[in-house]
Structure formats: C-alpha cells, structure tokens
Protein backbone atom coordinates (compact mmCIF):
# COMPACT_ATOMS: atom_id res chain seq x y z
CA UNK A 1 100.83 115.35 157.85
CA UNK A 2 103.87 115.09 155.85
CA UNK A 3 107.02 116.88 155.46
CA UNK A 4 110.33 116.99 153.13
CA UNK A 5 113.45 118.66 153.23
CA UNK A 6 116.00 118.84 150.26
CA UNK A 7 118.50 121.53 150.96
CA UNK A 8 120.31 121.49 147.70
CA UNK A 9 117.41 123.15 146.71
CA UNK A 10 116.21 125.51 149.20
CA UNK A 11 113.13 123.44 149.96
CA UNK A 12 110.56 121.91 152.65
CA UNK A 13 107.57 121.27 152.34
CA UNK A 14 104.61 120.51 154.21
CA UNK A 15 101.20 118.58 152.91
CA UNK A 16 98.30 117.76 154.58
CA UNK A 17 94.72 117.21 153.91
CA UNK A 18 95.99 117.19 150.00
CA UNK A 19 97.72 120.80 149.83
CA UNK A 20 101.44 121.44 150.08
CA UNK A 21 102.82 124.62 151.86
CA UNK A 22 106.27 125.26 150.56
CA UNK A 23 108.89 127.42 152.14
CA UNK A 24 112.20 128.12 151.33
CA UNK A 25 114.96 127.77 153.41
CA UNK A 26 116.81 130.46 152.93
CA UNK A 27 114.12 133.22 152.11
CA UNK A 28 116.55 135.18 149.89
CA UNK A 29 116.72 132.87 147.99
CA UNK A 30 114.49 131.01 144.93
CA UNK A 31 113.44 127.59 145.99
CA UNK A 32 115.51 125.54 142.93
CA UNK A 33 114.10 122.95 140.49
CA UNK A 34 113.63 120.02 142.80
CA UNK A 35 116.02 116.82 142.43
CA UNK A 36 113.47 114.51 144.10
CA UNK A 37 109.83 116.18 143.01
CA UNK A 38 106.68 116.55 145.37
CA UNK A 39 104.43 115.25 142.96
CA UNK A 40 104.42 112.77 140.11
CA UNK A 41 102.33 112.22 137.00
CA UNK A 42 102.51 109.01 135.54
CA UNK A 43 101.43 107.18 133.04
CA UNK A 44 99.68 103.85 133.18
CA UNK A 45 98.74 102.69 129.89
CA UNK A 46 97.94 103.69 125.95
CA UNK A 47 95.08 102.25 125.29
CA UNK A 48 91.46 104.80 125.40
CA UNK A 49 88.02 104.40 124.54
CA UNK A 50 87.47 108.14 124.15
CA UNK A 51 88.85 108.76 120.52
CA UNK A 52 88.82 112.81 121.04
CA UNK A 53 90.05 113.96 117.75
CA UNK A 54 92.53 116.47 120.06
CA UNK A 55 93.88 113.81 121.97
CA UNK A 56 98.54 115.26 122.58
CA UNK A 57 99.07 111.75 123.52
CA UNK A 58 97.34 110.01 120.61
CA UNK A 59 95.72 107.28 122.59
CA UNK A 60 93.75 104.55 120.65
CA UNK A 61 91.12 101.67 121.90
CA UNK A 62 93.56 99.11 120.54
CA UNK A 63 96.69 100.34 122.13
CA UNK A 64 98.82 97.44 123.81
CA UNK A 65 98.53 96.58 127.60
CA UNK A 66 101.90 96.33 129.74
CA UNK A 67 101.36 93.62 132.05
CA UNK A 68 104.12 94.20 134.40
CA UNK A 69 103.41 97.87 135.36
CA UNK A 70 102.94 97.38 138.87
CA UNK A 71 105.94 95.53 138.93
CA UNK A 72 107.64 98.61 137.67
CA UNK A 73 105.78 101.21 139.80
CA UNK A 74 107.38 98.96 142.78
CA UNK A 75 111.05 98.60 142.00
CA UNK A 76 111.04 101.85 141.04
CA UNK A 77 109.38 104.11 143.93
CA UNK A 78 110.88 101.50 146.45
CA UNK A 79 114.56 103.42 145.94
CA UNK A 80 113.47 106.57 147.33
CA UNK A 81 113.64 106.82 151.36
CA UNK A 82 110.85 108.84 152.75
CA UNK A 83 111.85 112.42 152.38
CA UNK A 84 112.70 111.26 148.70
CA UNK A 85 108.90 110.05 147.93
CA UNK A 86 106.74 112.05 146.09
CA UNK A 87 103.35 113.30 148.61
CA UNK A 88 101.21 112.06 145.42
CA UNK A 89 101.04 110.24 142.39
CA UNK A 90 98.33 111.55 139.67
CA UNK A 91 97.97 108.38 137.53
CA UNK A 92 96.61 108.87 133.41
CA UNK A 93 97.07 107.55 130.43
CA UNK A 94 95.09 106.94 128.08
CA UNK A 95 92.64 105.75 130.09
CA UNK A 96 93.87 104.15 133.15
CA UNK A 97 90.97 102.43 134.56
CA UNK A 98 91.43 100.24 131.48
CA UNK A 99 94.73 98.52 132.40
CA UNK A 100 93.33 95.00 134.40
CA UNK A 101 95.57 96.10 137.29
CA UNK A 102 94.54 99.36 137.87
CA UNK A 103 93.47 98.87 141.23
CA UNK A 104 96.46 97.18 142.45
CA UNK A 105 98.27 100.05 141.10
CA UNK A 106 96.50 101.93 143.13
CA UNK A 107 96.50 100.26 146.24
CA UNK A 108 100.38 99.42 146.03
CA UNK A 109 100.84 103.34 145.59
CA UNK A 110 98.70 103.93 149.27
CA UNK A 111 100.73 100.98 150.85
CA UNK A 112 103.97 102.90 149.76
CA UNK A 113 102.62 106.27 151.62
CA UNK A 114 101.84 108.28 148.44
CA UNK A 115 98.75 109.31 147.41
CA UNK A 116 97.35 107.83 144.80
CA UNK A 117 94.94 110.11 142.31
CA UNK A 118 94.15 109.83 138.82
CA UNK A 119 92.02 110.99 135.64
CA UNK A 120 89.47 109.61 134.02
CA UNK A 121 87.28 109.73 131.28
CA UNK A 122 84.15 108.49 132.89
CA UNK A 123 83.55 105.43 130.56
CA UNK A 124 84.40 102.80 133.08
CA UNK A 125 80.33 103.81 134.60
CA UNK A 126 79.00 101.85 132.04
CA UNK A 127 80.79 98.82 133.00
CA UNK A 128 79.58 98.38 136.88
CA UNK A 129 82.96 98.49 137.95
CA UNK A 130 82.42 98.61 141.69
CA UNK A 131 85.52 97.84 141.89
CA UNK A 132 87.45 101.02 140.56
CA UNK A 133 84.86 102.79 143.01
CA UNK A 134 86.02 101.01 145.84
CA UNK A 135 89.25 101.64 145.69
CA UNK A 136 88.82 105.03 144.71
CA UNK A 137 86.94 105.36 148.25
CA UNK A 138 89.52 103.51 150.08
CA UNK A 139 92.95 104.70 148.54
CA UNK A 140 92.82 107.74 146.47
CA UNK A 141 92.87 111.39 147.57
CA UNK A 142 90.68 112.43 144.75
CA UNK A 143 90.02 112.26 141.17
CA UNK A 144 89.95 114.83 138.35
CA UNK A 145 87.03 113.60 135.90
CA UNK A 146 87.37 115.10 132.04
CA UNK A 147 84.36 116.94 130.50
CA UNK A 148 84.75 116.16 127.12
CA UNK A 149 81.55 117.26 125.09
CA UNK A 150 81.25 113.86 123.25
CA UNK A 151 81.65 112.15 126.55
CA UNK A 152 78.89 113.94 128.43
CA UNK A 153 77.01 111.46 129.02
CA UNK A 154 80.00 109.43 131.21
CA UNK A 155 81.95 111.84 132.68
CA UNK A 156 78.58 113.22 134.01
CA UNK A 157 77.51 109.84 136.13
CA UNK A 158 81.02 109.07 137.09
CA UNK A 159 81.15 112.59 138.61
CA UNK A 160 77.65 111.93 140.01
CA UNK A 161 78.94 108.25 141.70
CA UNK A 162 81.89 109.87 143.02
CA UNK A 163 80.07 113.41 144.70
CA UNK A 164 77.72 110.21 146.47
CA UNK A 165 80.88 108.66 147.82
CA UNK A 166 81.63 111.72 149.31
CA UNK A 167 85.25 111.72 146.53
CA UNK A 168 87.49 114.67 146.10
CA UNK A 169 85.96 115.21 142.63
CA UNK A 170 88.11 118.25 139.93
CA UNK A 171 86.54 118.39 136.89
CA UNK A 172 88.94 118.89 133.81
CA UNK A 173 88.38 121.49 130.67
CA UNK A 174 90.14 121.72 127.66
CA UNK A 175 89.99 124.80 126.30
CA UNK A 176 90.54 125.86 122.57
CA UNK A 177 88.30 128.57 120.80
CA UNK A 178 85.55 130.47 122.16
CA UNK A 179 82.77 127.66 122.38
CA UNK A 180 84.84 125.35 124.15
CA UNK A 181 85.18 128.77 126.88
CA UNK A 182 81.31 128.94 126.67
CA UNK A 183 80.69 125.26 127.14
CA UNK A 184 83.62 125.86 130.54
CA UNK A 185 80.86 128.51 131.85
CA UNK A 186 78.34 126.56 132.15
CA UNK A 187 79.63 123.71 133.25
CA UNK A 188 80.88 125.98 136.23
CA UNK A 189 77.34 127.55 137.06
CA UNK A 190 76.44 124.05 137.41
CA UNK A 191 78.98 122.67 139.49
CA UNK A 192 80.37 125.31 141.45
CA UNK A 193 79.98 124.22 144.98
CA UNK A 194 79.75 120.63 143.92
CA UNK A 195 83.21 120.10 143.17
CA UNK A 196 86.45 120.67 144.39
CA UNK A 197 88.51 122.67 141.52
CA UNK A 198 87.77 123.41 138.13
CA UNK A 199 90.98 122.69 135.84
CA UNK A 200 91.44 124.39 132.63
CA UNK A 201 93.95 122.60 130.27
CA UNK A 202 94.89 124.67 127.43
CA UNK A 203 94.88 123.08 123.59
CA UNK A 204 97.99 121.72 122.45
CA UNK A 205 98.87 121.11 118.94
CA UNK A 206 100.28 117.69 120.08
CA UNK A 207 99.08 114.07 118.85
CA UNK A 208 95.81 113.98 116.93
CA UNK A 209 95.52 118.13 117.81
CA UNK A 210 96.50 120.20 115.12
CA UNK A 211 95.27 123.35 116.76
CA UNK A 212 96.18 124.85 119.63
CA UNK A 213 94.27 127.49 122.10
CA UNK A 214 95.15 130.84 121.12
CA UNK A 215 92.16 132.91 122.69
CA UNK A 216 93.75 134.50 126.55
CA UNK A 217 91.80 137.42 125.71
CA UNK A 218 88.21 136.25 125.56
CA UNK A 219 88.79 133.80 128.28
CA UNK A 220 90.17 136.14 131.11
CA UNK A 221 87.37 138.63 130.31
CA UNK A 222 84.71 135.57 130.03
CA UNK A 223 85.67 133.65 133.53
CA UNK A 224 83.61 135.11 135.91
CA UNK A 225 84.91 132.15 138.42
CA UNK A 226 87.25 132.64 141.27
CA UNK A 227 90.62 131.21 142.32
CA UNK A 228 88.85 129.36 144.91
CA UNK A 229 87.94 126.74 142.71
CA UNK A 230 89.55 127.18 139.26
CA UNK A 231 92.61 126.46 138.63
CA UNK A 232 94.58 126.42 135.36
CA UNK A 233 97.01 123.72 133.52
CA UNK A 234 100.93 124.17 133.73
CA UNK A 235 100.53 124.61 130.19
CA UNK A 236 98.51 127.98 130.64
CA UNK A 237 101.49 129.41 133.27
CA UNK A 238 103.19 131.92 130.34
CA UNK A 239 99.91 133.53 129.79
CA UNK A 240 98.93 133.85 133.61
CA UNK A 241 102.41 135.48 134.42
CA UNK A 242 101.84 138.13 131.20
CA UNK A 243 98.69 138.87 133.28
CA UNK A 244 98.95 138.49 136.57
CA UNK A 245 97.02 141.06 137.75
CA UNK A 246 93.60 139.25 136.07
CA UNK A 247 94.68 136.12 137.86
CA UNK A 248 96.96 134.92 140.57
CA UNK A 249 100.49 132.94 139.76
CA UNK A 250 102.88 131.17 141.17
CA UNK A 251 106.36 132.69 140.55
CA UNK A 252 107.50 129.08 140.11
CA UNK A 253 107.71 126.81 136.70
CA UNK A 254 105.47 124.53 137.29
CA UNK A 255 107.49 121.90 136.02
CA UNK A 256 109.96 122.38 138.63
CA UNK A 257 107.91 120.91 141.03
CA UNK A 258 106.49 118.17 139.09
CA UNK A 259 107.46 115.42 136.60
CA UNK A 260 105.98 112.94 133.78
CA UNK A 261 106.98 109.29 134.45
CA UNK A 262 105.71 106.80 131.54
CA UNK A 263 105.38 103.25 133.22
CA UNK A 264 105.46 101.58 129.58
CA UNK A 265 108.93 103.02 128.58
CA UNK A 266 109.78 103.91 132.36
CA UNK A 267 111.56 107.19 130.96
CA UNK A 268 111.09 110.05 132.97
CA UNK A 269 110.44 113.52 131.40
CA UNK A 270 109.41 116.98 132.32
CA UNK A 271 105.93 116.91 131.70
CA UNK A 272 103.59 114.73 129.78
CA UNK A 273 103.73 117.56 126.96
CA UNK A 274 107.38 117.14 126.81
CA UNK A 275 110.17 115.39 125.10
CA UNK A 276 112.82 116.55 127.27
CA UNK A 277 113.88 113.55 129.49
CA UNK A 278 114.81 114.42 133.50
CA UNK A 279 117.23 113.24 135.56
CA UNK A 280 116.02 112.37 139.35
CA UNK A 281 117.77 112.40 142.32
C-alpha cells in the first residue's frame, strides 16, 4: 500500500492492488489540480510498426531511436521524494517495446517504487521476445493491449500470452463511426470476463486522423457493457458529464490528476493530446 499527501491541494491518496482511493482533506472543498500528479504517461519512443492511418501522434516505422532515455527517466524521477512520486507510470509511444531498452526502462521504473505499465500494439509476438514477457511478469502492474482491426491478428496472441501469464490485461478501442462501435461489441462478448477493463478512446482529428468521433448517441444506446469493466478515455469526459445519468463520472478533469511526459523532448504537457506544456511541482 501506498499513500500521498499534498495539502496545497486538498489531496491524499491511497493505492493498492493498482486502484487509488482519493479523499480530500478538507471535504468542503474540491480536491485542486495536483502539483506533483498520481499518475504519469510517458512517452518512450516515435518509431511504430502499426501504420494506422488515424494514428494523433503520427508515429512511423522509421522514426529515430533516443538512446539515452533511461538515462533521462532516471535523473528526472530521482528529484521527487516519495510522497512526490507518481503510484504509476503508463509507458507508450509509438510503440514502446521497440526502443532496445525497453526493458530496462521498465525495470529501473519498479526499482524506483512506481509501477511500471504500458501499451502495446501486439507486434512484438511475432518476434519471440521472451524477454518483454518476462519483464512484463516480473515488473509491470498490467498492460493495456490495442485492438486495432488491421492488427488483429497481434494484438490477439499478445493478449492470449499475457491472460497465460496470469497479466493484468485492458484491452484498448478506438472508437469513430458506428462500425468501429459494432466491432467494440463484439470484441466485449468475447472478452468480458477475460480481461480486466475495456478502454474506449475516442477519435481525434490529430496526426494522420482527419476525422474525429462524433457518434455519443449511438454508442450510449449500443453499449450494453457495465462500468465494471469499461471504462472510457479522458478524451470522452465532456460527453460522459452531458450524460451522466447513462454512465457514471468523475466530477474531476481528468487531466488534473494525470500528465504527458515525452522522454525524447523531456517536455512535460497536459496530456498526450495536448500542446499545452505543465509546470510540476
């Protein structure tokens, strides 16, 4: 178990078993955007192998390769004491099992006392790493695996490896127009039960996207799934709290918890679908 206390913003916190209970200190008031956040996302490299035409960050299978990232990941998180650490890390990219130092990412993450996570593609199945798998087993708290439709054929073994090892296993959905909501259904009749969360991740008409998902109605009345497992994307958080009574919300910005760090540039922002830098601490 591990707890955190930052009073400038009304805040502790308490995670275990890989969920955070938050409580506020003063319970008339908000808890405030917080200056050292619980959890991180951060970005590990460019370069991807998928080539999905609706790819926000534009990654590309000949994207350059920063050496010195763990390097980075270690100055940097070593400045924060241990009520200033993040519980967990969820590591991306691109693809991030393609960076040649992936797992000591990983394992230099654990060895700091934050949980490592991260999101994959699937592709690195075909390449008998045993290695990612390993460390996956030994370090990570779990793993959210992408169901893209032209990927099937990956993201559907690597979820199979890592339900064997007994891995937290999320599986994440992009969703855009009606099909894409159709192809989410039955890829939850399947899999409901099997793993942990279902995470919908609306469109964005960002990077190689020039649409965006624009289709609340047909979704909320299609998902027959429950709150127990499904979850949805920051992204979706204006449409949930127009309609709260379909589906439960958080009264918080999800950002406001949360924040983007890109290990290449080391700038800090407020989510990986923003330009808006942050300032920590």
């Amino acid at each position: 178990m591990k707890t955190r206390i930052l009073t400038e913003c009304n805040y502790k916190a308490i995670h275990l078993d890989g969920k955070t209970i938050r409580i506020a200190l003063d319970p008339k008031k908000e808890i405030k955007e917080l200056t050292y956040p619980e959890f991180w996302d951060v970005k590990v490299t460019s370069r991807c192998n998928g080539n999905c035409k609706y790819c926000y960050q534009s990654s590309l299978p000949e994207a350059d390769i920063d050496y010195n990232i763990v390097i980075k990941f270690v100055q940097y998180f070593s400045q924060f004491n241990d009520n200033q650490k993040p519980f967990q890390i969820a590591f991306g990219g691109g693809e991030p099992t393609l960076h040649p130092y992936f797992v000591d990412l990983l394992q230099a993450c654990y060895n700091r006392g934050i949980t490592p996570n991260y999101t994959t593609n699937g592709m690195w199945v075909t390449n008998n790493a045993t290695n990612i798998l390993k460390a996956t087993i030994e370090y990570c708290g779990g793993v959210a695996v992408s169901a893209h439709p032209h990927l099937e054929k990956y993201w559907r073994e690597a979820v199979k490896l890592y339900l064997e090892n007994g891995v937290h296993t999320n599986l994440h959905v992009i969703i855009g127009d009606t099909n894409s909501i159709d192809i989410f259904n039955k890829i939850y009749q399947e899999y409901t039960g099997k793993v942990k969360y279902f995470v919908l991740l609306p469109l964005s008409n960002q990077g190689r996207s020039t649409t965006c998902f624009n289709n609340w109605e047909y979704l909320k009345n299609s998902i027959n799934g429950s709150p127990r497992d499904i979850a949805f994307g920051a992204n979706f958080h204006p449409y949930l709290a127009k309609d709260h009574k379909r589906f439960p919300v958080s009264i918080y910005d999800p950002e406001s918890m949360s924040v983007y760090l890109d290990l290449e540039t080391m700038k800090v922002y407020k989510s990986s679908f923003s330009t808006e830098e942050r300032k920590i601490g």
